[in-house]
C-alpha atoms as a PDB file:
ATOM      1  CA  UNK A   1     125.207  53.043  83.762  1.00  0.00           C
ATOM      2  CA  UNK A   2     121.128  52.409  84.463  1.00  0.00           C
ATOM      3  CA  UNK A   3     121.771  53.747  88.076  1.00  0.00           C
ATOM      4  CA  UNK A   4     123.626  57.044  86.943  1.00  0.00           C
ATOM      5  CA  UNK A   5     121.094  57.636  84.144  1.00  0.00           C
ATOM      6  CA  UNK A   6     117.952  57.180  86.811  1.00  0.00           C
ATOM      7  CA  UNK A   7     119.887  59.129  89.503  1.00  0.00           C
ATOM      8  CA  UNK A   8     120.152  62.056  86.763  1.00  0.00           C
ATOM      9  CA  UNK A   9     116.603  61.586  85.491  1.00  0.00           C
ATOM     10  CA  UNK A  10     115.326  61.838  89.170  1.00  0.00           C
ATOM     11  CA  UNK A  11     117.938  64.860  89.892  1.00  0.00           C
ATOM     12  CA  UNK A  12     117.278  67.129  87.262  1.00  0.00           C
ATOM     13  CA  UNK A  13     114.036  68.903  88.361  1.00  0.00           C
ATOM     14  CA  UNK A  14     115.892  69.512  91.310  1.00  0.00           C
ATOM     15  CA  UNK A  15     117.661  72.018  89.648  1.00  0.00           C
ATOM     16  CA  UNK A  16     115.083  72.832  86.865  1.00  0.00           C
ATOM     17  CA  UNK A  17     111.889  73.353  89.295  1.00  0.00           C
ATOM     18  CA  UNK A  18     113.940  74.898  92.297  1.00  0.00           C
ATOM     19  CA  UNK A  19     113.883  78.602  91.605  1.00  0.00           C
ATOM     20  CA  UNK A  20     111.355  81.530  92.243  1.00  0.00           C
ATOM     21  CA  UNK A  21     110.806  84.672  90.643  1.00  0.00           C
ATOM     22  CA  UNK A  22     109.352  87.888  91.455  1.00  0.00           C
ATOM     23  CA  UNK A  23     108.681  91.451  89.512  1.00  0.00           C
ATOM     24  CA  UNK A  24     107.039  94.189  90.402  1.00  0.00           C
ATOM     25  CA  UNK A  25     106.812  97.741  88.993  1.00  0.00           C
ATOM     26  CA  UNK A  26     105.326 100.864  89.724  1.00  0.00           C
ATOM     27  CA  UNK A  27     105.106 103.521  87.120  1.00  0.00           C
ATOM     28  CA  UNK A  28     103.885 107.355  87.760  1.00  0.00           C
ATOM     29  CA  UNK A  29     103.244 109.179  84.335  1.00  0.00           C
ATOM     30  CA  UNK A  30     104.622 111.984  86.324  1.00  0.00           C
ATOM     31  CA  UNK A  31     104.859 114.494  82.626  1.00  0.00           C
ATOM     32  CA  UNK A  32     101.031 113.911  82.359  1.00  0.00           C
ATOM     33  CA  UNK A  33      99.705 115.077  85.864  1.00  0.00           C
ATOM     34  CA  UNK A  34      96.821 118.258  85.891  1.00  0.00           C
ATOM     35  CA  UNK A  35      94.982 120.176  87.592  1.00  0.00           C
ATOM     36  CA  UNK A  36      91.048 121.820  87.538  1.00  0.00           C
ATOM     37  CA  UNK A  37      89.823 124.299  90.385  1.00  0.00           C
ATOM     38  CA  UNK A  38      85.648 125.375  90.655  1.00  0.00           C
ATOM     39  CA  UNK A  39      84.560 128.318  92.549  1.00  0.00           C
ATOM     40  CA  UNK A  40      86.610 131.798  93.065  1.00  0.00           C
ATOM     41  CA  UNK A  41      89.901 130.190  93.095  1.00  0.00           C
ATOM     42  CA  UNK A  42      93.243 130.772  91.300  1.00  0.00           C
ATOM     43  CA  UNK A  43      96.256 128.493  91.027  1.00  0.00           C
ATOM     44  CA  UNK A  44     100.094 128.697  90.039  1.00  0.00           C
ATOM     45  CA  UNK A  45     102.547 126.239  90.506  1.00  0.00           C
ATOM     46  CA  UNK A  46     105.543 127.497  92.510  1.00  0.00           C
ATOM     47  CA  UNK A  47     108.572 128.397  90.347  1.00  0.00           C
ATOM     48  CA  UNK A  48     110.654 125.253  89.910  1.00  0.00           C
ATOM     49  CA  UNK A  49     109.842 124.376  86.261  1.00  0.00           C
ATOM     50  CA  UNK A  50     106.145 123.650  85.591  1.00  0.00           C
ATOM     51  CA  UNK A  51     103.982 125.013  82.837  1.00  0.00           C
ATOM     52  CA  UNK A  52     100.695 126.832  83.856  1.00  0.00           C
ATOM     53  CA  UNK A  53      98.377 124.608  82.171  1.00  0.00           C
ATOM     54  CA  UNK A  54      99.081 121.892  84.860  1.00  0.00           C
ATOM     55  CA  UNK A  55     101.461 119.955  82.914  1.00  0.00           C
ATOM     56  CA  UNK A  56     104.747 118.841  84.850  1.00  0.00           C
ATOM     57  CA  UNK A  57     107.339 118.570  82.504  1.00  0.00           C
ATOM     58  CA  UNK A  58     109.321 115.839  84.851  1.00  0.00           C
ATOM     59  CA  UNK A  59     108.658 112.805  82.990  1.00  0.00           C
ATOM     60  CA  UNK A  60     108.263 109.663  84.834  1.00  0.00           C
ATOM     61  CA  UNK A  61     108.495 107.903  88.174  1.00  0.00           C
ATOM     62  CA  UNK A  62     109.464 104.420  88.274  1.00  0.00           C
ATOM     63  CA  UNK A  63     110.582 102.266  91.425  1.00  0.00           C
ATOM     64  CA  UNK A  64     111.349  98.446  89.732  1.00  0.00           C
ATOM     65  CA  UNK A  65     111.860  95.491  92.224  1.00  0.00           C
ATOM     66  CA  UNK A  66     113.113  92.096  91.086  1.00  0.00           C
ATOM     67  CA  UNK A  67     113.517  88.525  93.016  1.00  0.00           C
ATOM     68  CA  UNK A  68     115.152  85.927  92.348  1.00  0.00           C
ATOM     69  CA  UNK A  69     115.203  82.413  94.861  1.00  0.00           C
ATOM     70  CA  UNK A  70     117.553  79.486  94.257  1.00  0.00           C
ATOM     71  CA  UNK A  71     117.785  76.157  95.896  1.00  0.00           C
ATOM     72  CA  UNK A  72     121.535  75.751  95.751  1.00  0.00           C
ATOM     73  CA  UNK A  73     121.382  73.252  98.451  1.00  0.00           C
ATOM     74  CA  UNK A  74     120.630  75.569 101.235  1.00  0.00           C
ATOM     75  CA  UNK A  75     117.751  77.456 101.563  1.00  0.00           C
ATOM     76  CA  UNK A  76     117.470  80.780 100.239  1.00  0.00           C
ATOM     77  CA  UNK A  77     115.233  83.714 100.610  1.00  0.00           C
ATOM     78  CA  UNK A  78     115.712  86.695  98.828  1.00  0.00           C
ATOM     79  CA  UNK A  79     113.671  89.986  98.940  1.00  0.00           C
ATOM     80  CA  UNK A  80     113.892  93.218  96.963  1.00  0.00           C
ATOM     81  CA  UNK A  81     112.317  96.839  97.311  1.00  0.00           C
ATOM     82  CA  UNK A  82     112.513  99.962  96.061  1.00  0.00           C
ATOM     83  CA  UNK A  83     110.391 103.451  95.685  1.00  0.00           C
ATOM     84  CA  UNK A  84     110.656 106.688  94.762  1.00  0.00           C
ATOM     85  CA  UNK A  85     108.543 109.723  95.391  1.00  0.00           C
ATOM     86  CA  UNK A  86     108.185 113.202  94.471  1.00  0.00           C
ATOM     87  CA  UNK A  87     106.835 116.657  95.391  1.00  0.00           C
ATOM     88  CA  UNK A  88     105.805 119.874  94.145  1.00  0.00           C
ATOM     89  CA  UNK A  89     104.042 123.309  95.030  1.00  0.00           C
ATOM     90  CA  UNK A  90     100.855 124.848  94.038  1.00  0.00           C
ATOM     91  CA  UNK A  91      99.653 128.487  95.691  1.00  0.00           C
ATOM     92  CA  UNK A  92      96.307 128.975  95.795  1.00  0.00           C
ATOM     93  CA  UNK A  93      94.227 132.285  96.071  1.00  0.00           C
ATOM     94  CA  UNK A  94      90.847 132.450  97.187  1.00  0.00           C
ATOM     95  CA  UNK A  95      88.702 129.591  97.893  1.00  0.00           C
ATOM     96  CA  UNK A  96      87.314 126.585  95.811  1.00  0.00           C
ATOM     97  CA  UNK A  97      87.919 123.155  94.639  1.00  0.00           C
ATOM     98  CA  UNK A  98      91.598 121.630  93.429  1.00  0.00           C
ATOM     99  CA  UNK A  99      91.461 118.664  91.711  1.00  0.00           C
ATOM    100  CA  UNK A 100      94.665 116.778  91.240  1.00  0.00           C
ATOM    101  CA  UNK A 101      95.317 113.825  88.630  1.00  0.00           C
ATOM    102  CA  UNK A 102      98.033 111.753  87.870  1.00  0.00           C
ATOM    103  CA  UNK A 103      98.196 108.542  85.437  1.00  0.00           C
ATOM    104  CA  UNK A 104      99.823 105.572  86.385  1.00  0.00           C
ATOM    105  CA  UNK A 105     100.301 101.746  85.412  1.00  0.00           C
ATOM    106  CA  UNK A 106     101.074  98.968  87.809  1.00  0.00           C
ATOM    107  CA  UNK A 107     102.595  95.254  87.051  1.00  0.00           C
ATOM    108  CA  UNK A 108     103.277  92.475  89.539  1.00  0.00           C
ATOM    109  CA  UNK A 109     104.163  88.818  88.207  1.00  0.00           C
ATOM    110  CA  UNK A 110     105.408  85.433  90.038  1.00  0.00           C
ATOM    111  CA  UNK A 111     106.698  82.542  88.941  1.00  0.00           C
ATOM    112  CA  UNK A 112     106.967  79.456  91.855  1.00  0.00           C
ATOM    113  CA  UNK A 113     108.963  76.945  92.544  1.00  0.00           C
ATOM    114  CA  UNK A 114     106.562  73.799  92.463  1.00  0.00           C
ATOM    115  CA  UNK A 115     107.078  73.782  96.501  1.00  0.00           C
ATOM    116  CA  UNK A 116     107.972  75.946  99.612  1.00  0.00           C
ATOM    117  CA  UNK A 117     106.479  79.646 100.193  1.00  0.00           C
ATOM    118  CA  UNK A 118     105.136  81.433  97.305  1.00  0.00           C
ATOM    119  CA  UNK A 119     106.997  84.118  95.515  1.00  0.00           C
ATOM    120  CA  UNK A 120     105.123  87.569  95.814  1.00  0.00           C
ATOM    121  CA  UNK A 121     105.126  90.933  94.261  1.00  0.00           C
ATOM    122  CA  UNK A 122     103.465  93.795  94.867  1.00  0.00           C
ATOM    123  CA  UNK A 123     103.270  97.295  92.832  1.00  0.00           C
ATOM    124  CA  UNK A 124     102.062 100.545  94.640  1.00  0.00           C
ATOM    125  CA  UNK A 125     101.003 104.456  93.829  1.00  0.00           C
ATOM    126  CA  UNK A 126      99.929 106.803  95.951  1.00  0.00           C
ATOM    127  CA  UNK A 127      99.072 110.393  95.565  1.00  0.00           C
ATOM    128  CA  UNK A 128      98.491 113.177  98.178  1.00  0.00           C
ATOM    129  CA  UNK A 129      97.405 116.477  98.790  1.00  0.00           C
ATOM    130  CA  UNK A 130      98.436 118.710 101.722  1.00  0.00           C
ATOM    131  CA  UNK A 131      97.292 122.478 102.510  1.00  0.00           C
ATOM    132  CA  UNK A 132      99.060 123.912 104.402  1.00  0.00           C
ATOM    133  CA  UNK A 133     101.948 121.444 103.590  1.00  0.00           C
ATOM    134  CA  UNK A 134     102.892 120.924 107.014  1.00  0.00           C
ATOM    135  CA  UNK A 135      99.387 119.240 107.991  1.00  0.00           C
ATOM    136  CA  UNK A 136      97.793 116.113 107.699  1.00  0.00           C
ATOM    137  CA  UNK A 137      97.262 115.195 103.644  1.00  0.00           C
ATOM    138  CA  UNK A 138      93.242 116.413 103.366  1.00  0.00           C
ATOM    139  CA  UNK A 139      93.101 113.587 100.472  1.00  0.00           C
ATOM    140  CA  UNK A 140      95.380 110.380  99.746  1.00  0.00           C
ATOM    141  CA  UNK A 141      94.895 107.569  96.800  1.00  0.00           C
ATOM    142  CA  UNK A 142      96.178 104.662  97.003  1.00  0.00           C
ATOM    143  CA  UNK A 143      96.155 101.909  94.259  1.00  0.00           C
ATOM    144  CA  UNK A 144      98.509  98.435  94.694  1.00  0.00           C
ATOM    145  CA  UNK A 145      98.612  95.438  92.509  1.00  0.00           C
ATOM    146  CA  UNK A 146      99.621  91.684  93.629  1.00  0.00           C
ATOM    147  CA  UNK A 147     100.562  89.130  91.559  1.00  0.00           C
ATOM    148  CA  UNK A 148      97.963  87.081  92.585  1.00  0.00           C
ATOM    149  CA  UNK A 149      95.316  89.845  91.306  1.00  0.00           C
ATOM    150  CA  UNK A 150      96.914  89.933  88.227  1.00  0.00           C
ATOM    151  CA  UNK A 151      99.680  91.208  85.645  1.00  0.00           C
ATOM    152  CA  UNK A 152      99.003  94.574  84.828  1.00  0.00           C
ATOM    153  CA  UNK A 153      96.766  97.433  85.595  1.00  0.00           C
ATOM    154  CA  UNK A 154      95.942 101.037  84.644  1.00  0.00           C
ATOM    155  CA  UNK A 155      93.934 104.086  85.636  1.00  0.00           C
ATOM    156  CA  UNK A 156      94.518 107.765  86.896  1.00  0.00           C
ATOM    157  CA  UNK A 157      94.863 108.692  90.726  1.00  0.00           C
ATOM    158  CA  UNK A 158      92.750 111.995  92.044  1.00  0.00           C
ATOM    159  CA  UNK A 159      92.851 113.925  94.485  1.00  0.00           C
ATOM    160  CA  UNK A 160      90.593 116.931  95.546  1.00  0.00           C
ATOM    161  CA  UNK A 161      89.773 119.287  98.381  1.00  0.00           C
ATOM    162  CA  UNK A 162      88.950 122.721  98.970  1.00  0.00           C
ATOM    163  CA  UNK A 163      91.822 125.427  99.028  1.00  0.00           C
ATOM    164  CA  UNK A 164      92.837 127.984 101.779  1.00  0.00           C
ATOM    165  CA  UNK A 165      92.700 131.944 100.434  1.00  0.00           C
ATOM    166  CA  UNK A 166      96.636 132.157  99.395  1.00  0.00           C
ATOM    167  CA  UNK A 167      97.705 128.777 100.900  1.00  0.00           C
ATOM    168  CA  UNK A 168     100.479 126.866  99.877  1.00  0.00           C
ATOM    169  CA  UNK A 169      99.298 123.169  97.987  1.00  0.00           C
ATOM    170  CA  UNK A 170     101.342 120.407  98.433  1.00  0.00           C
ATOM    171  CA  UNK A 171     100.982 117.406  95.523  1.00  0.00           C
ATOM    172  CA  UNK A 172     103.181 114.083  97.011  1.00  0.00           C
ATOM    173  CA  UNK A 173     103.597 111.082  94.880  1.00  0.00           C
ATOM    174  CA  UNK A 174     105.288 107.715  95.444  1.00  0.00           C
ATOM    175  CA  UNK A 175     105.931 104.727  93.609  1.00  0.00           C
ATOM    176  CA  UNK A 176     106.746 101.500  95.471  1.00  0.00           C
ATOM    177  CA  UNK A 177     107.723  98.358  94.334  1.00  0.00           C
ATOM    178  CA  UNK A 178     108.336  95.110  96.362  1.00  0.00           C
ATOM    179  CA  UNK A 179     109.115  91.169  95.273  1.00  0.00           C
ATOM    180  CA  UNK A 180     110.099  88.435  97.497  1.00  0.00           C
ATOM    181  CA  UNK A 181     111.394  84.930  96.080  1.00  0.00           C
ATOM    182  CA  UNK A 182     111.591  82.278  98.711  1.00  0.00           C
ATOM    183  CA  UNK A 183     112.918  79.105  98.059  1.00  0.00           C
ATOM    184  CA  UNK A 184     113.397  75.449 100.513  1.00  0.00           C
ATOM    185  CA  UNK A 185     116.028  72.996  99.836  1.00  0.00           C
ATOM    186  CA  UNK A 186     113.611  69.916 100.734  1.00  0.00           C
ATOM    187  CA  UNK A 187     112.682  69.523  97.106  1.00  0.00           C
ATOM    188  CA  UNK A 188     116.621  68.476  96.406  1.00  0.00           C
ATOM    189  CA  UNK A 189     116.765  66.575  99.202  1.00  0.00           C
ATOM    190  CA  UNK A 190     113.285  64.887  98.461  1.00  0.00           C
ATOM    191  CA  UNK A 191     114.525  63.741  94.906  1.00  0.00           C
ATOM    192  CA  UNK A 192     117.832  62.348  95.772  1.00  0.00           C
ATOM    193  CA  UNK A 193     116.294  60.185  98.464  1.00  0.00           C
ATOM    194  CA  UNK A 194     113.860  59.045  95.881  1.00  0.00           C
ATOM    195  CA  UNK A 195     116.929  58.393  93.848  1.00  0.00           C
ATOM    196  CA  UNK A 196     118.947  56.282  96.106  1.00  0.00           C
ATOM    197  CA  UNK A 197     115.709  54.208  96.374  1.00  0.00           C
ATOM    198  CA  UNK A 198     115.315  53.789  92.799  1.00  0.00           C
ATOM    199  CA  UNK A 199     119.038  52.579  92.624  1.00  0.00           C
ATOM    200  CA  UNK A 200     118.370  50.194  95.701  1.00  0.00           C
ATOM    201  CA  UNK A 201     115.523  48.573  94.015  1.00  0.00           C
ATOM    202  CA  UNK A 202     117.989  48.188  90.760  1.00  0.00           C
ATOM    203  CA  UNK A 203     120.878  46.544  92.944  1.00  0.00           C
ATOM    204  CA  UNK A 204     117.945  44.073  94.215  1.00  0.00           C
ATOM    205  CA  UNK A 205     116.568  43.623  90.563  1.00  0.00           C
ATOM    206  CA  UNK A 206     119.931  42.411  88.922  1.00  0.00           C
ATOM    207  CA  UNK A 207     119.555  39.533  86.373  1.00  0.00           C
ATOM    208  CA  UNK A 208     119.561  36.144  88.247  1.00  0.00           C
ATOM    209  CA  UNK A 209     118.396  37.761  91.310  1.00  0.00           C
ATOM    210  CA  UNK A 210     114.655  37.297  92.706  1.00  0.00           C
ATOM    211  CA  UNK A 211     112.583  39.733  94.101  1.00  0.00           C
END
């Protein structure tokens, strides 16, 4: 009865200590986006929906990723991702300077296993602008989060640059999200050697016996 009561005793963080987790998420606050322009310079959103004050009516982008790593016995290693991104048109007439803003919110959280690879996660928004559309973007922000910088994080991404006389504007956005939860069976196998030990030095220990 001692042995099978150490043997579980020893066991048991096998099980409870053996997992990883990993959560990341990337939110866009998509609705809330606007616009200025300085200088001689007119703007209108191409038909598809949008309001001329600047305000996109879309709502929100979110891209979610979630890892989860088990020690079962055999190693496991398990990795999630997702995005999503987005795109509208501005036209712009004459020439001057389009500024471009866009809230957003980024989380990123681990939990270990007490051995192996870390878990990660990482959170990431991006905004662009492109005129003519077809070009390379004339301004890009990028913001990311890790889980090692922290939980949670907030701001507003901006872009500016000047416009062409009755150019098309291009506004990308993209949310990523990534986790990864690795996990190594040698903490199982670790404990149950350290069990069979513990019951060897019992079987040597018996009353009567000498050590």
């Amino acid at each position: 009865m001692k042995k099978l009561l150490l043997l579980t005793v020893l066991l048991v963080p096998a099980s409870a200590f053996a997992d990883s987790f990993a959560l990341a998420t990337a939110t866009i606050g998509w609705c809330a986006c606007a616009w200025t322009t300085s200088g001689p310079i007119g703007i209108s959103p191409v038909p598809r929906g949008f309001i001329t004050s600047g305000l996109s009516p879309y709502g929100t982008l979110q891209a979610i990723a979630d890892a989860h790593g088990i020690d079962g016995g055999d190693t496991v290693y398990r990795h999630t991702g997702a995005f999503i991104d987005d795109t509208y048109f501005l036209v712009g007439t004459g020439t001057g300077l389009l500024t471009f803003t866009l809230p957003y919110t980024l989380t990123a959280s681990c939990v270990d296993a007490s051995y192996g690879d870390p878990s990660s996660a990482v959170s990431m928004v991006s905004l662009s602008l492109f005129s003519p559309p077809n070009g390379p973007p004339l301004s890009t922000q990028i913001e990311s989060l890790s889980c090692r910088d922290g939980e949670s994080r907030s701001g507003m991404l901006t872009v500016s640059s000047l416009v062409v006389p009755n150019g098309l504007v291009l506004i990308s956005v993209r949310a990523n999200a990534d986790s990864i939860a690795p996990v190594s069976e040698a903490p199982s196998l670790t404990l149950l050697s350290l069990g069979l030990i513990a019951i060897g030095v019992l079987r040597r220990r018996r009353p009567g016996t000498v050590a």
